[in-house]
PDB file of N, CA and C in Angstrom:
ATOM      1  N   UNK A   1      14.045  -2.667   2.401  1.00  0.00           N
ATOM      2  CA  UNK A   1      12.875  -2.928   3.216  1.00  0.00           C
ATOM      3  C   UNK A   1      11.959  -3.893   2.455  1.00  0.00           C
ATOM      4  N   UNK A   2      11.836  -5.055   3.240  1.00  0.00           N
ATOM      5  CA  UNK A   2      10.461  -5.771   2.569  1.00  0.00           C
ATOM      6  C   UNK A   2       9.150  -5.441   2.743  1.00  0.00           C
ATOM      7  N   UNK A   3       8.470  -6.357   2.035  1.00  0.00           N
ATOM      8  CA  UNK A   3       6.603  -5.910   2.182  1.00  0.00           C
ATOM      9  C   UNK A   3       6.246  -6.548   3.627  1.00  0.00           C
ATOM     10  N   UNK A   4       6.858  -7.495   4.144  1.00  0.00           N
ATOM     11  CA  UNK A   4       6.809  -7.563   5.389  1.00  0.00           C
ATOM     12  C   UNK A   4       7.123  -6.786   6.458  1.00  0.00           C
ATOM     13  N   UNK A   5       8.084  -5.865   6.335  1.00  0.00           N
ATOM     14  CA  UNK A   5       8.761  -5.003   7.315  1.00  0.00           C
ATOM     15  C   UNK A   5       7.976  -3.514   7.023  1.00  0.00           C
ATOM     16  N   UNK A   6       7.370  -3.661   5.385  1.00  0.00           N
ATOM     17  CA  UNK A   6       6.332  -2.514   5.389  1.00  0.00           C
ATOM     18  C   UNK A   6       5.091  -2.404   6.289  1.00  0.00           C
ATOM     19  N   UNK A   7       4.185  -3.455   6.211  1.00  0.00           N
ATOM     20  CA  UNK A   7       3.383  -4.269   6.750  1.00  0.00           C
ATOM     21  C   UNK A   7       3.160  -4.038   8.503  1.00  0.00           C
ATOM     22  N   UNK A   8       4.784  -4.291   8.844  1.00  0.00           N
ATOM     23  CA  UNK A   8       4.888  -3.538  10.285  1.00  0.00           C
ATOM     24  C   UNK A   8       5.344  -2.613  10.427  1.00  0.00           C
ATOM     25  N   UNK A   9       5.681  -2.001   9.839  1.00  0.00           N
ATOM     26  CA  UNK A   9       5.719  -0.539  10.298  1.00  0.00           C
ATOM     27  C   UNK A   9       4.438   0.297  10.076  1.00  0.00           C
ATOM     28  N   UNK A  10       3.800  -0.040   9.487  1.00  0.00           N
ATOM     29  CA  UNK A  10       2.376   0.404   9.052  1.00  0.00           C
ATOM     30  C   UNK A  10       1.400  -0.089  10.238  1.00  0.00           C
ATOM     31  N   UNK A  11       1.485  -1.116  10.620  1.00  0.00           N
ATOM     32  CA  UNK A  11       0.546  -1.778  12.026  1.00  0.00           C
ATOM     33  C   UNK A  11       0.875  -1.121  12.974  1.00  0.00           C
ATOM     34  N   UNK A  12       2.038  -0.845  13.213  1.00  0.00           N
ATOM     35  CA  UNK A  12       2.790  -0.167  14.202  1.00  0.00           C
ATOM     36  C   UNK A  12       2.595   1.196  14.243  1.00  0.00           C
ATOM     37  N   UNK A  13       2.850   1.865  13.315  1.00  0.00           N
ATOM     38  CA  UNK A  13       2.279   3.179  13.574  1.00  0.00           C
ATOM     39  C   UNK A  13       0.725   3.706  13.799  1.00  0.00           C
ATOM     40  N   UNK A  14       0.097   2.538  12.788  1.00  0.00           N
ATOM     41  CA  UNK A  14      -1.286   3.231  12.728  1.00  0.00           C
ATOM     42  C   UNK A  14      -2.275   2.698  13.794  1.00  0.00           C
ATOM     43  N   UNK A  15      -1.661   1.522  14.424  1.00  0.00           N
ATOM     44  CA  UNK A  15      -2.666   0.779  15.122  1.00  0.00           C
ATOM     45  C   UNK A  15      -3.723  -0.247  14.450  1.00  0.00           C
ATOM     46  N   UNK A  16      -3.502  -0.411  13.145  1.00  0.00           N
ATOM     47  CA  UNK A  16      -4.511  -1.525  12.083  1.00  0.00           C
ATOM     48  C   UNK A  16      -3.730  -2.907  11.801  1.00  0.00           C
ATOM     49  N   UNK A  17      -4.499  -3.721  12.536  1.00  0.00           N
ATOM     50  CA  UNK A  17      -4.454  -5.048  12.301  1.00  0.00           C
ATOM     51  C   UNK A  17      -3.441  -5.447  10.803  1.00  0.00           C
ATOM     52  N   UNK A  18      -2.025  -6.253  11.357  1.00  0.00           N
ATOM     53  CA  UNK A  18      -1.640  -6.425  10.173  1.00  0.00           C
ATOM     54  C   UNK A  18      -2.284  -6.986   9.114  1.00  0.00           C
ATOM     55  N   UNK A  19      -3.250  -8.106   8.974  1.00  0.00           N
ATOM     56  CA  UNK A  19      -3.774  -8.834   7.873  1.00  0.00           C
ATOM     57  C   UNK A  19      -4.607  -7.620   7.298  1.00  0.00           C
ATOM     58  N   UNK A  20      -5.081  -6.430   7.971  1.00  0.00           N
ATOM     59  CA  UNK A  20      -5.922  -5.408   7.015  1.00  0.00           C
ATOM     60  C   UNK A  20      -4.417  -4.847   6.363  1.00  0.00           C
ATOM     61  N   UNK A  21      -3.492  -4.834   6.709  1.00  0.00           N
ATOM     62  CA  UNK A  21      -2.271  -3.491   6.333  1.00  0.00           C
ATOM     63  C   UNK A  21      -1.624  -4.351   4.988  1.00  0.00           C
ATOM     64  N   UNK A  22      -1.790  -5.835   5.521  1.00  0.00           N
ATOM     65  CA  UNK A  22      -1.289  -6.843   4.125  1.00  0.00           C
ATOM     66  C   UNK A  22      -2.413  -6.766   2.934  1.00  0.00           C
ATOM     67  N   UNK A  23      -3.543  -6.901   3.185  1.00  0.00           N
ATOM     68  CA  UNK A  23      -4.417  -6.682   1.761  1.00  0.00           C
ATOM     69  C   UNK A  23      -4.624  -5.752   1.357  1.00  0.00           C
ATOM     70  N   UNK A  24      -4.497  -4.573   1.881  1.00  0.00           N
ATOM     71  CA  UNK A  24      -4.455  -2.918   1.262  1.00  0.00           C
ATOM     72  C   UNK A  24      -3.354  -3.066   0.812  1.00  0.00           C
ATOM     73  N   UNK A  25      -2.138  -3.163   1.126  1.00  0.00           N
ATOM     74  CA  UNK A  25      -1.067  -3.431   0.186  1.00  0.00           C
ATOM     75  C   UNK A  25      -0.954  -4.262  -0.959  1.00  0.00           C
ATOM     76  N   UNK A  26      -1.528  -5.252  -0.810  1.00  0.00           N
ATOM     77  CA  UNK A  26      -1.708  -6.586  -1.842  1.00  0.00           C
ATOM     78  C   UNK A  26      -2.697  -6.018  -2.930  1.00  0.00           C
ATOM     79  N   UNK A  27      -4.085  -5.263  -2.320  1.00  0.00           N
ATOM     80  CA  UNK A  27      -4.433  -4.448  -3.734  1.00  0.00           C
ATOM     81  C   UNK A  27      -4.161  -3.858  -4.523  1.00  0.00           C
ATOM     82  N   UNK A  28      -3.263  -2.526  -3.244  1.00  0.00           N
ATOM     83  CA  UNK A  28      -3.093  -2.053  -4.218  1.00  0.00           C
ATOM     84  C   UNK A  28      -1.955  -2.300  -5.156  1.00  0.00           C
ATOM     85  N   UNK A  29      -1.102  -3.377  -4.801  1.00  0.00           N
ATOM     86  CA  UNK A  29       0.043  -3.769  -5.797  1.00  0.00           C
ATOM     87  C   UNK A  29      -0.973  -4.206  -7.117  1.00  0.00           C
ATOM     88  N   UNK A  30      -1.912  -5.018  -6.801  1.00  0.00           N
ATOM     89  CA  UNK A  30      -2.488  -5.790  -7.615  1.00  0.00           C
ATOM     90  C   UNK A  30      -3.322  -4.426  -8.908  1.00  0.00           C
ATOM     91  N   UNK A  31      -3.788  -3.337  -8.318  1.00  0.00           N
ATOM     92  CA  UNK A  31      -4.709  -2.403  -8.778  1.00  0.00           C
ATOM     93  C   UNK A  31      -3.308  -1.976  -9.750  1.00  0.00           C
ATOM     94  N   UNK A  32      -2.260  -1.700  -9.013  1.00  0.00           N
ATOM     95  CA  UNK A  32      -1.280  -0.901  -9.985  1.00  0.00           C
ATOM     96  C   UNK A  32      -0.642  -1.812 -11.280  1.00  0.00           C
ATOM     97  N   UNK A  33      -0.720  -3.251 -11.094  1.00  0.00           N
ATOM     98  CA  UNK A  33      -0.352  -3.847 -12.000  1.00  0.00           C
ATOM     99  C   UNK A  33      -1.364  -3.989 -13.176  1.00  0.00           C
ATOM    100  N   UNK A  34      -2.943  -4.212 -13.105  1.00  0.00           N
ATOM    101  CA  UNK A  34      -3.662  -4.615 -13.175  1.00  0.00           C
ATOM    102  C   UNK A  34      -3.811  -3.335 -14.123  1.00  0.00           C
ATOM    103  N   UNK A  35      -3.454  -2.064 -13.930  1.00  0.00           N
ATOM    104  CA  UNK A  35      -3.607  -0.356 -14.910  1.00  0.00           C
ATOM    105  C   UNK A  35      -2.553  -0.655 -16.017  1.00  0.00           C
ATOM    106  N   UNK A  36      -1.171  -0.845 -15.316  1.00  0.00           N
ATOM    107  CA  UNK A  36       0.126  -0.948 -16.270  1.00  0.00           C
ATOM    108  C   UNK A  36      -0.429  -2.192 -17.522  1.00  0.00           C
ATOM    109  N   UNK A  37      -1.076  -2.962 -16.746  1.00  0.00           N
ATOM    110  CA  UNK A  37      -1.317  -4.204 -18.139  1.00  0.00           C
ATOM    111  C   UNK A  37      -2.183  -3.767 -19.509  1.00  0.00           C
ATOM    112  N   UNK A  38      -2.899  -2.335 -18.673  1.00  0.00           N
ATOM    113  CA  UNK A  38      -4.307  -1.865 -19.410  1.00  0.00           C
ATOM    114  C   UNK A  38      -3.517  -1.283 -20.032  1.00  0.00           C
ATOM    115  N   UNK A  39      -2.502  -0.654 -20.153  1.00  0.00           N
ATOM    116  CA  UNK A  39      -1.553   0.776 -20.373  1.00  0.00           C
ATOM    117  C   UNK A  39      -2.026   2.071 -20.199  1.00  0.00           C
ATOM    118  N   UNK A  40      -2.838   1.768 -19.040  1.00  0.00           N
ATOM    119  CA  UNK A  40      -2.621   3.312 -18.019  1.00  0.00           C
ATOM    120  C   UNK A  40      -1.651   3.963 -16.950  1.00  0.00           C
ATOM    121  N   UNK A  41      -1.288   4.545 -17.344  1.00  0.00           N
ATOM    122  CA  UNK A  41      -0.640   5.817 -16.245  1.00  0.00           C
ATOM    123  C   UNK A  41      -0.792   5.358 -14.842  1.00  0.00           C
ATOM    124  N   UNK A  42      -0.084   5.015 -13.762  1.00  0.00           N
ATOM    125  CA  UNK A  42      -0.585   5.653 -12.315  1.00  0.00           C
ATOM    126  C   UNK A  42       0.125   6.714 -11.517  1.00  0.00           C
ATOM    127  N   UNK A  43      -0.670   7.998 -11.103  1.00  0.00           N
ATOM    128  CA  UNK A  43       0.555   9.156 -10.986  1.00  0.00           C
ATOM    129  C   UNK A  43      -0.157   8.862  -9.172  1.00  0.00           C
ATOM    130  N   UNK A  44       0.528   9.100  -8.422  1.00  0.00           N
ATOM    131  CA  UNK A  44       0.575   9.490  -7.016  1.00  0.00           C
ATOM    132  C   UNK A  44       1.101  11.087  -6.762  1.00  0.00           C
ATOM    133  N   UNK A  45       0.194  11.915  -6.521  1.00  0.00           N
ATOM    134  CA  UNK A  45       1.052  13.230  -6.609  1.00  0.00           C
ATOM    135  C   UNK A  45       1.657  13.189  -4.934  1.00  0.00           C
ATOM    136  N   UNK A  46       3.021  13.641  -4.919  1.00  0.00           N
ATOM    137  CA  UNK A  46       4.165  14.038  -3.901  1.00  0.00           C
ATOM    138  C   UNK A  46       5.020  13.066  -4.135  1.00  0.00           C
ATOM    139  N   UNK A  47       4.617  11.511  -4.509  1.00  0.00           N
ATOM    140  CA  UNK A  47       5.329  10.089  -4.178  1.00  0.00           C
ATOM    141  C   UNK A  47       5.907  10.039  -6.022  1.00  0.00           C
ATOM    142  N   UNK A  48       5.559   9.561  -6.824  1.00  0.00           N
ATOM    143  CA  UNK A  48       5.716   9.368  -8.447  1.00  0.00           C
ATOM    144  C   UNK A  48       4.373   8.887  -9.142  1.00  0.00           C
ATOM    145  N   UNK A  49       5.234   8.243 -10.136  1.00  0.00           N
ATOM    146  CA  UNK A  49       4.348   8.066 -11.123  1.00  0.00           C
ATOM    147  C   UNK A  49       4.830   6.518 -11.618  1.00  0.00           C
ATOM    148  N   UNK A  50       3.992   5.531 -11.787  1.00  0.00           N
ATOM    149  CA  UNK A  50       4.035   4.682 -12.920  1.00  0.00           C
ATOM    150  C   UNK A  50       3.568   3.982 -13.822  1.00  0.00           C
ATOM    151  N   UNK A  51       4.624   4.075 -14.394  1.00  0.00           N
ATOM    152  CA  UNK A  51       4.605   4.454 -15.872  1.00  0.00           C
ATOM    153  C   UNK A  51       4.511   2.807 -17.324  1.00  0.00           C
ATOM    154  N   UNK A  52       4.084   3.290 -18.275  1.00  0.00           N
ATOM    155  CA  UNK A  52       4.282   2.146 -19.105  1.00  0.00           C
ATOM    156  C   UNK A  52       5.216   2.685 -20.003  1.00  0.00           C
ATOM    157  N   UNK A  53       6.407   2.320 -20.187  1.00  0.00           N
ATOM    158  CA  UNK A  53       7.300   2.870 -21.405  1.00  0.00           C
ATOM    159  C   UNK A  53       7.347   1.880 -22.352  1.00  0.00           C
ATOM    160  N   UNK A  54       7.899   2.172 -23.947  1.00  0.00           N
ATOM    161  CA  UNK A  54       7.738   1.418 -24.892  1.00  0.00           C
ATOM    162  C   UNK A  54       9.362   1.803 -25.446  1.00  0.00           C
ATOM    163  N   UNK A  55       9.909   0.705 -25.635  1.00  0.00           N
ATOM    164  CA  UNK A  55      11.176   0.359 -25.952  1.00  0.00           C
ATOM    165  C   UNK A  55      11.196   0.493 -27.238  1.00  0.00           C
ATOM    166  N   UNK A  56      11.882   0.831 -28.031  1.00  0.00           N
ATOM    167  CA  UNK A  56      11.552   0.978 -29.856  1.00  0.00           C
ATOM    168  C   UNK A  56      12.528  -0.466 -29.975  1.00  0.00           C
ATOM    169  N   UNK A  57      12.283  -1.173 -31.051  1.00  0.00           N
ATOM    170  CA  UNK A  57      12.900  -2.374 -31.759  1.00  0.00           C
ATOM    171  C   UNK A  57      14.086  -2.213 -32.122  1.00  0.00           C
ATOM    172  N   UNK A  58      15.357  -3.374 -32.153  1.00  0.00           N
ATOM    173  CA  UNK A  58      16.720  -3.189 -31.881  1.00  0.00           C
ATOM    174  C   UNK A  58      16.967  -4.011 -32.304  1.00  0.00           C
ATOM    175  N   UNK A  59      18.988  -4.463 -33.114  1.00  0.00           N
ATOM    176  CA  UNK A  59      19.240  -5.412 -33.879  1.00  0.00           C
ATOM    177  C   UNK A  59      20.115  -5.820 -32.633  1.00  0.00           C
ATOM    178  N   UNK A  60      20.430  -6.990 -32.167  1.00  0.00           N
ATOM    179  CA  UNK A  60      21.265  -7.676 -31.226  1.00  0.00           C
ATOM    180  C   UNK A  60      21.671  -9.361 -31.613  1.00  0.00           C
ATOM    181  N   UNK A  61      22.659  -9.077 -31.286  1.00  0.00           N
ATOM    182  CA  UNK A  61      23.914 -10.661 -31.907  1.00  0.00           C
ATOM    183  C   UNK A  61      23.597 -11.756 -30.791  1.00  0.00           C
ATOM    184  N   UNK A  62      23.429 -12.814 -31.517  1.00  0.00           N
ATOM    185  CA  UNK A  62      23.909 -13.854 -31.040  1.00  0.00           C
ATOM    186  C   UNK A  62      24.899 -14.424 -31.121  1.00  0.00           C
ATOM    187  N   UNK A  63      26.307 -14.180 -29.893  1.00  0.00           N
ATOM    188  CA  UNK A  63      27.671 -13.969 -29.928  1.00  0.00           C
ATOM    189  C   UNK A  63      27.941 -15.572 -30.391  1.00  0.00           C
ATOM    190  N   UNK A  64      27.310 -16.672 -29.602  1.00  0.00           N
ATOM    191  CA  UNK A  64      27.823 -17.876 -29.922  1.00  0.00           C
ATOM    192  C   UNK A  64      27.208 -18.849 -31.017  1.00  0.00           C
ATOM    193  N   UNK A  65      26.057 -17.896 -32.084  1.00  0.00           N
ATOM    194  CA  UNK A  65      25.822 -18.685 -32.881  1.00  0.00           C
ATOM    195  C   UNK A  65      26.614 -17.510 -34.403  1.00  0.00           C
ATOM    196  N   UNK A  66      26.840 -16.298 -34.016  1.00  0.00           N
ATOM    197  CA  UNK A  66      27.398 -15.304 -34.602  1.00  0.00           C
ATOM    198  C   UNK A  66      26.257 -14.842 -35.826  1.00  0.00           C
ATOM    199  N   UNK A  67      25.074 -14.912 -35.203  1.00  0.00           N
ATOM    200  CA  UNK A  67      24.028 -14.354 -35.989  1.00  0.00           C
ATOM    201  C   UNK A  67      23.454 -13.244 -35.336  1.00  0.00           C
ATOM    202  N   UNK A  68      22.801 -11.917 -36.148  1.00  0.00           N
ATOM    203  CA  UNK A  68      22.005 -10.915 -35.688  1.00  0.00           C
ATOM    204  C   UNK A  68      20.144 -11.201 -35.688  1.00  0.00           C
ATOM    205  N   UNK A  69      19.752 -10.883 -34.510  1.00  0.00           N
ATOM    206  CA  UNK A  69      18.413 -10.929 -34.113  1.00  0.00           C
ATOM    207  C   UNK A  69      17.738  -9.951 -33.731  1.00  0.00           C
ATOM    208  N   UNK A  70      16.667  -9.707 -34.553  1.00  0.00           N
ATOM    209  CA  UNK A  70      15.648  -8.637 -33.785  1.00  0.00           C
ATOM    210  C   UNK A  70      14.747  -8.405 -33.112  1.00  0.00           C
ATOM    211  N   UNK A  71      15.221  -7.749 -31.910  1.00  0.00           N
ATOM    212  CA  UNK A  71      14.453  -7.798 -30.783  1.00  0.00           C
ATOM    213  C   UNK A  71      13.301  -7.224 -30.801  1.00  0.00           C
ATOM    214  N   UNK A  72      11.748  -7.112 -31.081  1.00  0.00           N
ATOM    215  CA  UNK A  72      10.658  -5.954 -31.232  1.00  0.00           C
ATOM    216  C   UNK A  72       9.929  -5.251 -30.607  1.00  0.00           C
ATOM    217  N   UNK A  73       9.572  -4.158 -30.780  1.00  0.00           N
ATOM    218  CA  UNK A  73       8.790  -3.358 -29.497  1.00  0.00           C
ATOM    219  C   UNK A  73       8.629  -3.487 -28.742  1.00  0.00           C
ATOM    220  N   UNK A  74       8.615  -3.094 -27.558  1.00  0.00           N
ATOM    221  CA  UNK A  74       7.879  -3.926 -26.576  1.00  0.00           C
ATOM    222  C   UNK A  74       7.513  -3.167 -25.283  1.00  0.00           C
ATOM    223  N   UNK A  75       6.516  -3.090 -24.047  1.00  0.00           N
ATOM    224  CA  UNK A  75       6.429  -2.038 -23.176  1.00  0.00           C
ATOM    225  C   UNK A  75       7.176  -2.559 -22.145  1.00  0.00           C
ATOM    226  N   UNK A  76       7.089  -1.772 -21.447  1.00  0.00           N
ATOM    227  CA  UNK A  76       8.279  -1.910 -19.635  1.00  0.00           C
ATOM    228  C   UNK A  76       7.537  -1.366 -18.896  1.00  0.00           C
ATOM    229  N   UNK A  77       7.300  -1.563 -17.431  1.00  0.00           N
ATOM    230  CA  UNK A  77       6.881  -1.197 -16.594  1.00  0.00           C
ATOM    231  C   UNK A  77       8.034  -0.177 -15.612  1.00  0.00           C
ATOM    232  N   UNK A  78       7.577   1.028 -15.211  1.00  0.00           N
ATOM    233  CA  UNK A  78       8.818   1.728 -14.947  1.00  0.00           C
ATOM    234  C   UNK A  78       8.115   2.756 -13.669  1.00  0.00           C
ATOM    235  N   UNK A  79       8.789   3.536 -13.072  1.00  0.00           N
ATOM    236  CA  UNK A  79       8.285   3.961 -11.787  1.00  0.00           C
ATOM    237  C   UNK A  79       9.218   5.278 -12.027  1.00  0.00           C
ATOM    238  N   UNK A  80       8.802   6.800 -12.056  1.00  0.00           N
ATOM    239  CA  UNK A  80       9.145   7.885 -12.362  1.00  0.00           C
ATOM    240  C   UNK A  80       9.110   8.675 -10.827  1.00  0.00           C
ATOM    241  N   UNK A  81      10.025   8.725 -10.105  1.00  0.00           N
ATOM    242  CA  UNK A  81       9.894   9.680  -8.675  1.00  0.00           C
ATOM    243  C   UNK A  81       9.668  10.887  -9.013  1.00  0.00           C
ATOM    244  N   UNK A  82       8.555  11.311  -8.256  1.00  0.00           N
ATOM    245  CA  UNK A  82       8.193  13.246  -8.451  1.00  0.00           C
ATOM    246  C   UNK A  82       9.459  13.964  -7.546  1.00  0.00           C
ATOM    247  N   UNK A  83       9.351  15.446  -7.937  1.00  0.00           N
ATOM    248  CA  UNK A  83      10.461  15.905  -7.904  1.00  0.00           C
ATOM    249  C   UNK A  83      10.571  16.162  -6.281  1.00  0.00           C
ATOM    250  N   UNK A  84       9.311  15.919  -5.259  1.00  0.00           N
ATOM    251  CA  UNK A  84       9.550  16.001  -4.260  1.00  0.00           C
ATOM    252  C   UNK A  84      10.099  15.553  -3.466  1.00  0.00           C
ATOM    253  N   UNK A  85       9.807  13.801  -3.789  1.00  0.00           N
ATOM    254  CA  UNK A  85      11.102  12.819  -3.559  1.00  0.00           C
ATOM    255  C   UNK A  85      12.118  12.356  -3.718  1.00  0.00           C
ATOM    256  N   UNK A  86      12.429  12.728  -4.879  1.00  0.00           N
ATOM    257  CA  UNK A  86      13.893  12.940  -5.376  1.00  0.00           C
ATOM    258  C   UNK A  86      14.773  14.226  -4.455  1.00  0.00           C
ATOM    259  N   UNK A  87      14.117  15.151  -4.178  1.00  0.00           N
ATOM    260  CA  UNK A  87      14.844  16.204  -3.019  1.00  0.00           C
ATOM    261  C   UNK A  87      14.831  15.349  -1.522  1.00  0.00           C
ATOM    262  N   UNK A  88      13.831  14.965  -1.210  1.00  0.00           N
ATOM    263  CA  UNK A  88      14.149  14.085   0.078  1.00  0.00           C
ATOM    264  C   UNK A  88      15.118  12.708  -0.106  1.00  0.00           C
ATOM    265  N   UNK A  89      15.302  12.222  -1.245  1.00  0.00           N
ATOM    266  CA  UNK A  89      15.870  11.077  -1.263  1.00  0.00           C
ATOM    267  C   UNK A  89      17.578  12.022  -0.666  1.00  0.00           C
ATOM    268  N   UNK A  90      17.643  13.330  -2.110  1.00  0.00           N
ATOM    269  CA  UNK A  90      19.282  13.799  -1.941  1.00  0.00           C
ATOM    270  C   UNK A  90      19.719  14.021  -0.746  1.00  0.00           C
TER     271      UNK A  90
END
């Protein structure tokens, strides 16, 4: 499903003007990115959580120059489903 096909199904059900259903979405993408950069938490209770994870530092080859390189810390942006949706997904 795209953010477009979200967009209408959201107009569609609720009766709100798509361009309001596109910038509530567009915030809040923007609000959730905008926490992860801060390295805060965003939990949604029933839906998940996301998350900032931190990768620990790793030795990895460079096959075609046949040298080892180290890759360093670094965070990930990651999305944790609560256990309610994980039963509706099964």
């Amino acid at each position: 499903m795209t953010k477009a096909e979200i967009v209408n199904e959201i107009s569609k059900t609720t009766g709100i003007e798509k361009a309001a259903v596109l910038e509530t979405i567009e915030k809040f993408m923007e609000t959730v990115k905008d926490s992860l950069a801060h390295g805060e938490n965003v939990y949604l209770r029933g839906f998940g959580s996301f998350i900032v994870k931190t990768r620990s530092e790793k030795t990895a080859r460079n096959i075609s120059k046949n040298t080892t390189i180290i890759i360093p810390e670094h965070k990930i942006p990651a999305f944790k489903p609560s256990k309610v949706f994980m039963q509706e997904v099964k």
